[in-house]
N, C-alpha and C. Protein backbone atom coordinates (compact mmCIF):
# COMPACT_ATOMS: atom_id res chain seq x y z
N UNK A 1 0.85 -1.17 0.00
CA UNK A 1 0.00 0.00 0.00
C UNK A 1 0.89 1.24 0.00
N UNK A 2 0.54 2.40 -1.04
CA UNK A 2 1.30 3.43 -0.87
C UNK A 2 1.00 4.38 0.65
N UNK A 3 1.90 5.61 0.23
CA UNK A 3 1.66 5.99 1.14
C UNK A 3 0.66 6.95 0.95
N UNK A 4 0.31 7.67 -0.22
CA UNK A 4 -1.08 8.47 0.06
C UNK A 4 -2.00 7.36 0.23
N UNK A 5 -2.38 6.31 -0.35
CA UNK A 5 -3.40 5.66 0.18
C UNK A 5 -3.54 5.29 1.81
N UNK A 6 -2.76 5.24 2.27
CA UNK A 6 -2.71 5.10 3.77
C UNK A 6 -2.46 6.12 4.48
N UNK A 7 -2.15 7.44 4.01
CA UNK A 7 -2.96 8.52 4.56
C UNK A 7 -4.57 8.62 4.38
N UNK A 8 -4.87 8.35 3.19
CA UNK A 8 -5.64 8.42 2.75
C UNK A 8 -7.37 7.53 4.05
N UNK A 9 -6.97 6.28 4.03
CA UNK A 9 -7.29 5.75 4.78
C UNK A 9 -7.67 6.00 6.14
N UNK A 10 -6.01 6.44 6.91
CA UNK A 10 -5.93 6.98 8.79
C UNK A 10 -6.66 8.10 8.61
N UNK A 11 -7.22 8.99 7.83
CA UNK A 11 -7.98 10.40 7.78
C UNK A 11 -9.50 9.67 7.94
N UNK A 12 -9.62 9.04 7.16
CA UNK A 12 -11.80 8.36 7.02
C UNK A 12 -11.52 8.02 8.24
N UNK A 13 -10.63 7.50 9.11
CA UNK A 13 -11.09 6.93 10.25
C UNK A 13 -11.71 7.73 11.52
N UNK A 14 -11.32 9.32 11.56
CA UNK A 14 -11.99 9.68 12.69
C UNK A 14 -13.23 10.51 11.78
N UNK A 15 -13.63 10.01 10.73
CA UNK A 15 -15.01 11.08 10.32
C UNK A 15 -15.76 10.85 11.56
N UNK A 16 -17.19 11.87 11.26
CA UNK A 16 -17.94 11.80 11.82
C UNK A 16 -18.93 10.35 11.82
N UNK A 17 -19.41 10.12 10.71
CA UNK A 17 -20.25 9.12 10.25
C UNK A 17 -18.85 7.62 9.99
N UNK A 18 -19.09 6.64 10.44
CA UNK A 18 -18.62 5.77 9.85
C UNK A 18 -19.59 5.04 8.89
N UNK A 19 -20.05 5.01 9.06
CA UNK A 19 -21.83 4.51 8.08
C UNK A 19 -22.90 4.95 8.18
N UNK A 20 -23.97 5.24 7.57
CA UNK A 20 -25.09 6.07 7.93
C UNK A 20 -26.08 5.14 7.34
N UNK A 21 -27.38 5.06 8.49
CA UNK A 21 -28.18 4.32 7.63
C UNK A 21 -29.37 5.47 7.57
N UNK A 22 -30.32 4.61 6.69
CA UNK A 22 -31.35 5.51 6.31
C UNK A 22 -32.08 7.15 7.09
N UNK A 23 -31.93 5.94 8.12
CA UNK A 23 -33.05 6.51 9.35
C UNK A 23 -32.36 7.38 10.19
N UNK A 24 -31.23 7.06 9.96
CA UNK A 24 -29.99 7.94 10.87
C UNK A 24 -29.86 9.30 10.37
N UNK A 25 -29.48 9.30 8.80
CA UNK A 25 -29.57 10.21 7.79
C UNK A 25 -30.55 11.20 7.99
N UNK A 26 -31.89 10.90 7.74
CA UNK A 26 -33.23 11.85 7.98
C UNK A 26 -32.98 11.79 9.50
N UNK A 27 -32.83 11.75 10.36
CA UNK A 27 -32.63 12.13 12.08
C UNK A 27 -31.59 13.28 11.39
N UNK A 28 -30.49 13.31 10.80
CA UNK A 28 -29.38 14.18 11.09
C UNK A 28 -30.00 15.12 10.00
N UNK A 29 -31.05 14.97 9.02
CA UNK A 29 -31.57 16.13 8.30
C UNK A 29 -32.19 16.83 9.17
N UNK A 30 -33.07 16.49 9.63
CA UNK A 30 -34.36 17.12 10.73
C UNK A 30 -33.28 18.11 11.43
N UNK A 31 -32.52 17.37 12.42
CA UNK A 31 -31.60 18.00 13.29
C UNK A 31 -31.27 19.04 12.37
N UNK A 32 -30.55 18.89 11.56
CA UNK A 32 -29.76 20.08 11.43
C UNK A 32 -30.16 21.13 9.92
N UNK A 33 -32.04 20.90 9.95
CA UNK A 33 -32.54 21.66 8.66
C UNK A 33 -32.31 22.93 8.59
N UNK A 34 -31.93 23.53 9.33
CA UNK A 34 -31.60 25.09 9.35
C UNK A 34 -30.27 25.54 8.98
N UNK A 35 -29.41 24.59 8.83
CA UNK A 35 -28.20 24.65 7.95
C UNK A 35 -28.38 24.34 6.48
N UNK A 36 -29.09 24.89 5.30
CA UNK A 36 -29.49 24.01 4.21
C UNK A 36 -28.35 23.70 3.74
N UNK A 37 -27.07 24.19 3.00
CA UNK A 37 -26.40 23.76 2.68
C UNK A 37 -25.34 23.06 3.17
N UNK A 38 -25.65 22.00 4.21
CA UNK A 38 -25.25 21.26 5.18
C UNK A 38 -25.72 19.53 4.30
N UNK A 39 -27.02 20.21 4.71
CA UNK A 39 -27.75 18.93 4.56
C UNK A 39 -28.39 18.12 2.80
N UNK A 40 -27.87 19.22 2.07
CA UNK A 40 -28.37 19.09 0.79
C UNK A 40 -27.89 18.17 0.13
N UNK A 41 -26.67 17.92 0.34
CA UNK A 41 -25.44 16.58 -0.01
C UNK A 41 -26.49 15.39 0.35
N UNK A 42 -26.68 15.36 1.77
CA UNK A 42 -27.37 14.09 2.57
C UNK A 42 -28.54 13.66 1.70
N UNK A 43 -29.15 14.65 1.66
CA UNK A 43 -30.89 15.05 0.76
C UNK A 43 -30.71 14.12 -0.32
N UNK A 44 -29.76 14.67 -1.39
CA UNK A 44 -29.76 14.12 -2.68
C UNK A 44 -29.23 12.78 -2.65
N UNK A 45 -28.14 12.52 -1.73
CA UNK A 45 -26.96 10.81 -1.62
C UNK A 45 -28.24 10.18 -1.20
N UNK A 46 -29.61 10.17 -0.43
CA UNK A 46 -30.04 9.18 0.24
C UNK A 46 -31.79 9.63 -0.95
N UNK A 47 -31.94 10.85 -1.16
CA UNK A 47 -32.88 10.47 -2.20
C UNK A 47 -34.23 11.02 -1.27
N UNK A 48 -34.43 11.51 -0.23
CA UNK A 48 -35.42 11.58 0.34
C UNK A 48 -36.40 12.15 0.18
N UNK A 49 -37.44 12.34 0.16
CA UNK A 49 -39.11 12.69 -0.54
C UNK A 49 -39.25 13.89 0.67
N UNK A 50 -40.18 14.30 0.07
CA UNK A 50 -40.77 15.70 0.67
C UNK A 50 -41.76 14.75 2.01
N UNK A 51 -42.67 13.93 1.77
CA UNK A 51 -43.44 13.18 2.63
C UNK A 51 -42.82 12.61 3.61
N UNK A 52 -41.21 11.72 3.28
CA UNK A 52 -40.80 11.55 4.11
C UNK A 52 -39.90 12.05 5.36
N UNK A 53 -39.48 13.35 4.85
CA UNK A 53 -39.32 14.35 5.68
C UNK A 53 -40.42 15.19 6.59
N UNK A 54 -41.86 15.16 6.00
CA UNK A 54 -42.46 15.87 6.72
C UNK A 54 -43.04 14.53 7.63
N UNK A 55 -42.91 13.88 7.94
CA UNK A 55 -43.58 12.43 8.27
C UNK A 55 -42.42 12.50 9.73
N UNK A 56 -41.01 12.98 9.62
CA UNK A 56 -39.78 13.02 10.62
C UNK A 56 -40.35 13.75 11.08
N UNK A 57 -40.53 14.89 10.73
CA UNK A 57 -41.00 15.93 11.75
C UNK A 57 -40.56 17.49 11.64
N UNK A 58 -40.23 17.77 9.72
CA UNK A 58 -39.74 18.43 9.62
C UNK A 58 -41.17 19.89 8.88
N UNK A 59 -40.71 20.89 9.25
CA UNK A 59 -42.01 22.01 8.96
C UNK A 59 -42.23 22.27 7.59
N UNK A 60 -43.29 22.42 7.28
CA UNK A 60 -43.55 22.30 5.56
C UNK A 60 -43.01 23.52 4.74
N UNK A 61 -42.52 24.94 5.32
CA UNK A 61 -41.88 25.47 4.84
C UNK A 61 -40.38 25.22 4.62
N UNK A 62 -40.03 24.71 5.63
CA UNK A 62 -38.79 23.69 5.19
C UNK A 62 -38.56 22.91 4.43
N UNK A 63 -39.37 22.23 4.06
CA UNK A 63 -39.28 21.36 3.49
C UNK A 63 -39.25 21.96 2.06
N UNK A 64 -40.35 22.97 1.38
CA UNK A 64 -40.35 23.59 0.60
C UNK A 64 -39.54 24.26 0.01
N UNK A 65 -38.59 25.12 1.04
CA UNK A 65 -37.64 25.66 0.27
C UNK A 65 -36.15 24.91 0.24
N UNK A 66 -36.17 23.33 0.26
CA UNK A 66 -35.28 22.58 -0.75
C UNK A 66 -35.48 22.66 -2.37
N UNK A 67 -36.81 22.76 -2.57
CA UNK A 67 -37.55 23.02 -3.69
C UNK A 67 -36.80 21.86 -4.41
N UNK A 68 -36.36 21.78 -5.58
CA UNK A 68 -35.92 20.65 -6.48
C UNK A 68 -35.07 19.39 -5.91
N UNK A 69 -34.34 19.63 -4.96
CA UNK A 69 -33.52 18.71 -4.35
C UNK A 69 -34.69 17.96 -3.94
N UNK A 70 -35.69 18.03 -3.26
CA UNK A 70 -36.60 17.37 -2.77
C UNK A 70 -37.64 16.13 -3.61
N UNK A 71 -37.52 14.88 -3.62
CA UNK A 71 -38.41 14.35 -4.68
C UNK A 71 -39.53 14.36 -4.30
């Protein structure tokens, strides 16, 4: 193994997320909807619907002004 790859590697190890599952994902949207361009990455990688965000518990103007990111 070189050595950028094994920098490469010892860096992913203290992320935040080591895996994210679905449900985890929409918890960390909700949490942190008031950062939009935080969460917009998350939005689009996991695909999440307008219903199923408002179903978490997120406010319908929120939800709204993702506008297209939102399926």
């Amino acid at each position: 193994m070189g050595k950028a790859k094994r920098r490469s590697l010892k860096l992913g190890i203290h992320d935040k997320f080591q895996y994210m599952t679905r449900d985890d994902a929409l918890k960390a949207v909700i949490k942190n909807i008031e950062n939009k361009n935080d969460v917009i990455d998350t939005i689009t990688l996991f695909g999440f619907t307008a219903e199923e965000m408002l179903e978490a518990g997120a406010a319908w103007e929120d939800v709204m002004a993702f506008g297209g990111f939102v399926g």
